[in-house]
C-alpha atoms as a PDB file:
ATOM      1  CA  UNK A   1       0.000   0.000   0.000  1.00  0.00           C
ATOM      2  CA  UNK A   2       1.184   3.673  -1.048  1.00  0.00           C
ATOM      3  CA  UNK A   3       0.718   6.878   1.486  1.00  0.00           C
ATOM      4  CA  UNK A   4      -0.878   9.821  -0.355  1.00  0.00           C
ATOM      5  CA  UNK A   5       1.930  11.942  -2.397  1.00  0.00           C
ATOM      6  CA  UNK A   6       0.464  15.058   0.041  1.00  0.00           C
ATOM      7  CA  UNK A   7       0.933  13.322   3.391  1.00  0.00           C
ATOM      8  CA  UNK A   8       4.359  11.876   2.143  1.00  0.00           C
ATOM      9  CA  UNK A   9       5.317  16.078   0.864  1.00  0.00           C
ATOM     10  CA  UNK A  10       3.915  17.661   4.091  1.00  0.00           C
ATOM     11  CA  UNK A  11       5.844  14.769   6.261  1.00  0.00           C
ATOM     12  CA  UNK A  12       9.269  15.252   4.687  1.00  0.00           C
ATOM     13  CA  UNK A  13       8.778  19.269   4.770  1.00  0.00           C
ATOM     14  CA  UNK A  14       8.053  18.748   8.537  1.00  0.00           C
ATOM     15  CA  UNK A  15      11.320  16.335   9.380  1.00  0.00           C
ATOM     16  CA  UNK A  16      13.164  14.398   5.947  1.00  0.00           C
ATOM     17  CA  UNK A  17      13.901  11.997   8.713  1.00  0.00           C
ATOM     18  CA  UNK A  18      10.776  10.773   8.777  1.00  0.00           C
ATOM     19  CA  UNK A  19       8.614   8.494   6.358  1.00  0.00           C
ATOM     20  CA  UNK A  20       5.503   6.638   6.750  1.00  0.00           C
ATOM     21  CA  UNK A  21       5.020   2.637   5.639  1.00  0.00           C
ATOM     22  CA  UNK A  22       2.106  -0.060   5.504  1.00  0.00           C
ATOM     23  CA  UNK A  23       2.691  -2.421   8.103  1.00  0.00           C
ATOM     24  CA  UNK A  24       1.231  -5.479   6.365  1.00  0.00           C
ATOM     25  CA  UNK A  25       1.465  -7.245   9.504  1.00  0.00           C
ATOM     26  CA  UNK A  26      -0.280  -4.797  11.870  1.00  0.00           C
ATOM     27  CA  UNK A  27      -2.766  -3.928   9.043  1.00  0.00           C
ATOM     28  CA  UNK A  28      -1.949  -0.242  10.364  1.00  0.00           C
ATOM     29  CA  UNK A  29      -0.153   2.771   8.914  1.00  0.00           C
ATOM     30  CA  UNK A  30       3.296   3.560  11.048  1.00  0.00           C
ATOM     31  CA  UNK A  31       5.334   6.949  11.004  1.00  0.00           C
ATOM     32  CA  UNK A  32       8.792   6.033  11.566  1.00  0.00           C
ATOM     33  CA  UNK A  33      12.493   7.814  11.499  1.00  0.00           C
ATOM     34  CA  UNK A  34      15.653   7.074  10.172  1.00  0.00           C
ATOM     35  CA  UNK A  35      18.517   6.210  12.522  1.00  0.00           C
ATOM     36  CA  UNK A  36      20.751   5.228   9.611  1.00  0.00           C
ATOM     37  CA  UNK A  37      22.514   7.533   7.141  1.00  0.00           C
ATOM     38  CA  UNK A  38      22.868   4.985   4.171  1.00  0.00           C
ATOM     39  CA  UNK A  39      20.825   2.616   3.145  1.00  0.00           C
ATOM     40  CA  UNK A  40      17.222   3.428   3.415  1.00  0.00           C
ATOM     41  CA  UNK A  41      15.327   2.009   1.977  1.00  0.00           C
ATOM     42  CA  UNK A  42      11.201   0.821   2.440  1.00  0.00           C
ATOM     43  CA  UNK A  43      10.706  -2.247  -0.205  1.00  0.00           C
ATOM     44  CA  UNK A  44      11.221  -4.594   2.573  1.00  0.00           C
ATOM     45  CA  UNK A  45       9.716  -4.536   6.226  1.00  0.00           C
ATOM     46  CA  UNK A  46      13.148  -6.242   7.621  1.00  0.00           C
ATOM     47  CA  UNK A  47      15.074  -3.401   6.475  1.00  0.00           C
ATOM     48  CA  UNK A  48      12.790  -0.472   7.834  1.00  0.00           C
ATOM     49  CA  UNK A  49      12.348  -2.203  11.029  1.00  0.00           C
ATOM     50  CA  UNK A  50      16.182  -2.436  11.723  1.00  0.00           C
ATOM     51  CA  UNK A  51      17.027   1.134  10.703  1.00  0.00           C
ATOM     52  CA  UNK A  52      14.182   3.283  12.147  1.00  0.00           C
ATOM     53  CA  UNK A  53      12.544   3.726  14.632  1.00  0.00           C
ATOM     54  CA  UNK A  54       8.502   3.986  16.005  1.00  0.00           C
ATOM     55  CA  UNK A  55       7.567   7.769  15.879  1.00  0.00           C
ATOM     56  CA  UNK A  56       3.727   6.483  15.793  1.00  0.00           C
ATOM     57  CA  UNK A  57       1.050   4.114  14.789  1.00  0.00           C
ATOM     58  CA  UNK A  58      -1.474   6.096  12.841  1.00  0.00           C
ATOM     59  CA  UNK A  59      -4.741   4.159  14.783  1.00  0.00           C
ATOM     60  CA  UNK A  60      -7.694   5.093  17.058  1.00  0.00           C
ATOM     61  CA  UNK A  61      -7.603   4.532  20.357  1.00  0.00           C
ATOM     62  CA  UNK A  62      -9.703   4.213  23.460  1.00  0.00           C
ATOM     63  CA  UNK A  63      -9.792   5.329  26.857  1.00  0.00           C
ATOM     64  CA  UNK A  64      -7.085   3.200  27.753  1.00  0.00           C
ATOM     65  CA  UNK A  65      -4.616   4.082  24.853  1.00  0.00           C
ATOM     66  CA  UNK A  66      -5.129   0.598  23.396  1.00  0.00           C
ATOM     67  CA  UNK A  67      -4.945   0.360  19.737  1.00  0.00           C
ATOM     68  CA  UNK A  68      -8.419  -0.314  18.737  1.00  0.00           C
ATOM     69  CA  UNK A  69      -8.813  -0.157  14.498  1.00  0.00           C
ATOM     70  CA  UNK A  70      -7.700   1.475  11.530  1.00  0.00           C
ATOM     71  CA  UNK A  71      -7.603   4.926  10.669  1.00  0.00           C
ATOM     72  CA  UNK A  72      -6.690   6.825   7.426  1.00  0.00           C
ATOM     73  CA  UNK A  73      -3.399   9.050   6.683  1.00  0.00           C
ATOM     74  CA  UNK A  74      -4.877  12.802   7.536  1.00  0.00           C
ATOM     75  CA  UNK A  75      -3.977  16.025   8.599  1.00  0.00           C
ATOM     76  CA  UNK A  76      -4.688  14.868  12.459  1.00  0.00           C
ATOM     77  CA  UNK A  77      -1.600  11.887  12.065  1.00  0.00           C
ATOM     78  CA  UNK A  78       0.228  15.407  10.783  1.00  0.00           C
ATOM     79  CA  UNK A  79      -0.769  17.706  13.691  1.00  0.00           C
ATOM     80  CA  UNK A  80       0.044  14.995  16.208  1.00  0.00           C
ATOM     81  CA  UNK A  81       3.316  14.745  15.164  1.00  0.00           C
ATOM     82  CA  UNK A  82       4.135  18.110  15.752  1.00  0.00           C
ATOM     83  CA  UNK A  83       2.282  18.622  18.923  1.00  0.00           C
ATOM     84  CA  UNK A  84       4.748  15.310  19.800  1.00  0.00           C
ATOM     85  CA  UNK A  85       7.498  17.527  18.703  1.00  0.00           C
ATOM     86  CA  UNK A  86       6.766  20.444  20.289  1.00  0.00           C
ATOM     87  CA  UNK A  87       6.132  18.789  23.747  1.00  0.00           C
ATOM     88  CA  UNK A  88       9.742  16.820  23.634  1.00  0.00           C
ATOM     89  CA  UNK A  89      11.383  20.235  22.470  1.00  0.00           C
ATOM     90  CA  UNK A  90       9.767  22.190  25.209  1.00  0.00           C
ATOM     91  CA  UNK A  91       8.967  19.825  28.221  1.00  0.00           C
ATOM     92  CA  UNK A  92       8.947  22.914  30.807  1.00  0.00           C
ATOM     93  CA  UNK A  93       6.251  24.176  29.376  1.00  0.00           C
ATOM     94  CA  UNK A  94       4.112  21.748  30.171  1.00  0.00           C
ATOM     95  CA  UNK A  95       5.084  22.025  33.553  1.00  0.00           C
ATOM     96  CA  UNK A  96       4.753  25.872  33.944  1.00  0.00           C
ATOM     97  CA  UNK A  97       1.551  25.490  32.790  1.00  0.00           C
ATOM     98  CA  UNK A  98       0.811  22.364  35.237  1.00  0.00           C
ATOM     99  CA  UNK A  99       2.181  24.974  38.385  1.00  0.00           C
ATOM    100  CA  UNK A 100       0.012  27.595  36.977  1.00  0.00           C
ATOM    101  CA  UNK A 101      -3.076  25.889  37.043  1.00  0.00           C
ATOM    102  CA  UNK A 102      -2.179  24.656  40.331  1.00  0.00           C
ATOM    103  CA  UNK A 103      -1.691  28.250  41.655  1.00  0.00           C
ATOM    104  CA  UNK A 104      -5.077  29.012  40.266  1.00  0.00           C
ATOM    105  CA  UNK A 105      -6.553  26.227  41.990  1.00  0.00           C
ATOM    106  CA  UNK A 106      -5.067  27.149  45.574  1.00  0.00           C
ATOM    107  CA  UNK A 107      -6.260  30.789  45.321  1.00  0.00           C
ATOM    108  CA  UNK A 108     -10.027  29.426  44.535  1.00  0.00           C
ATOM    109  CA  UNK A 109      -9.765  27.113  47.140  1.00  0.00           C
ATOM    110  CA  UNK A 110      -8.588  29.490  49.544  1.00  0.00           C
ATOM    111  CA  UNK A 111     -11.134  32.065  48.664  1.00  0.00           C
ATOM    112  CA  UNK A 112     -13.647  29.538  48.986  1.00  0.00           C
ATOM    113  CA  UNK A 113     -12.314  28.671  52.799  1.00  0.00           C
ATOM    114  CA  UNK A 114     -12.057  32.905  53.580  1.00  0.00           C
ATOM    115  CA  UNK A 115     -15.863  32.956  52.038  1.00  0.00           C
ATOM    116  CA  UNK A 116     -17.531  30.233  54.303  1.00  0.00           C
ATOM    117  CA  UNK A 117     -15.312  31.367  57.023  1.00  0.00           C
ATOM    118  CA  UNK A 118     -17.069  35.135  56.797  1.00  0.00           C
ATOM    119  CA  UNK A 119     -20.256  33.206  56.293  1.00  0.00           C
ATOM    120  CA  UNK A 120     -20.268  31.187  58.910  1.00  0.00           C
ATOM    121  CA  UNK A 121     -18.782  34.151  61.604  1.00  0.00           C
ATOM    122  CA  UNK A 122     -21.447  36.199  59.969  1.00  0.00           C
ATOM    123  CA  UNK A 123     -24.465  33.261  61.319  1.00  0.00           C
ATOM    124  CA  UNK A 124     -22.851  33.343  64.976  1.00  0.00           C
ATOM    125  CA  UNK A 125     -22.497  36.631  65.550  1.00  0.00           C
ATOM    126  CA  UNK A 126     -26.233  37.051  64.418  1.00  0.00           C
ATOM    127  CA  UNK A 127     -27.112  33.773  66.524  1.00  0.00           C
ATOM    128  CA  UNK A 128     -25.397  35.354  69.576  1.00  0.00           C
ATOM    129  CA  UNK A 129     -26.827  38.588  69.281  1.00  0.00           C
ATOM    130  CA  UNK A 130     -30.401  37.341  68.859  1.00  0.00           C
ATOM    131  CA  UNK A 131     -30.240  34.798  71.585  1.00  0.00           C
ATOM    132  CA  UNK A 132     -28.343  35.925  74.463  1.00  0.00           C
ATOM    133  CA  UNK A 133     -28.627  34.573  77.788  1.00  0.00           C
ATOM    134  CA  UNK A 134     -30.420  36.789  80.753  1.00  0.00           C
END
């Protein structure tokens, strides 16, 4: 099976390293990248396999990540790629963002606490003043 000349152009503009094959044994489309200079070449799956590696399977998945059928070469195998990219060239911002939304979370939660403190100082002091003792 052939990939679409467009997914094959817009893959090599991205990285030339990578190339995408039929894996007539998984019955699934793979994105893979050369770890060999010399010597590429995709007629046979022994010689892929031993000088690439996995990038990604092109599949749908469920909950659980589990590989569940096929799915055709689009522009979402494309955009996953370079979201991929993006998060292994810029892991700390994944975290800032993680401590950020943290932060947020604390404030709320602490404004929450403050607000049911007030309310509930608020319901004594009226209970105390209403009922006193003579």
């Amino acid at each position: 099976m052939r990939p679409e000349r467009w997914f094959v152009q817009e893959l090599s503009a991205f990285d030339p390293e990578l190339f995408v094959v039929w894996d007539e044994r998984l019955k699934r489309w793979t994105i893979r990248q050369w770890v060999v200079r010399y010597g590429r070449c995709t007629d046979t799956r022994a010689d892929w396999v031993e000088k690439s590696i996995l990038v990604m399977r092109v599949c749908y998945r469920d909950e659980y990540f589990h590989d569940v059928h096929y799915k055709p070469l689009d522009n979402r195998a494309l955009q996953a790629i370079r979201l991929m990219r993006w998060q292994n060239l810029n892991p700390n911002l994944a975290q800032i963002e993680i401590d950020r939304n943290n932060d947020r979370l604390e404030e709320s939660f602490e404004a929450d606490k403050r607000l049911i403190a007030r309310d509930v100082a608020a319901d004594s002091w009226r209970h105390f003043q209403t009922h006193t003792v003579q």
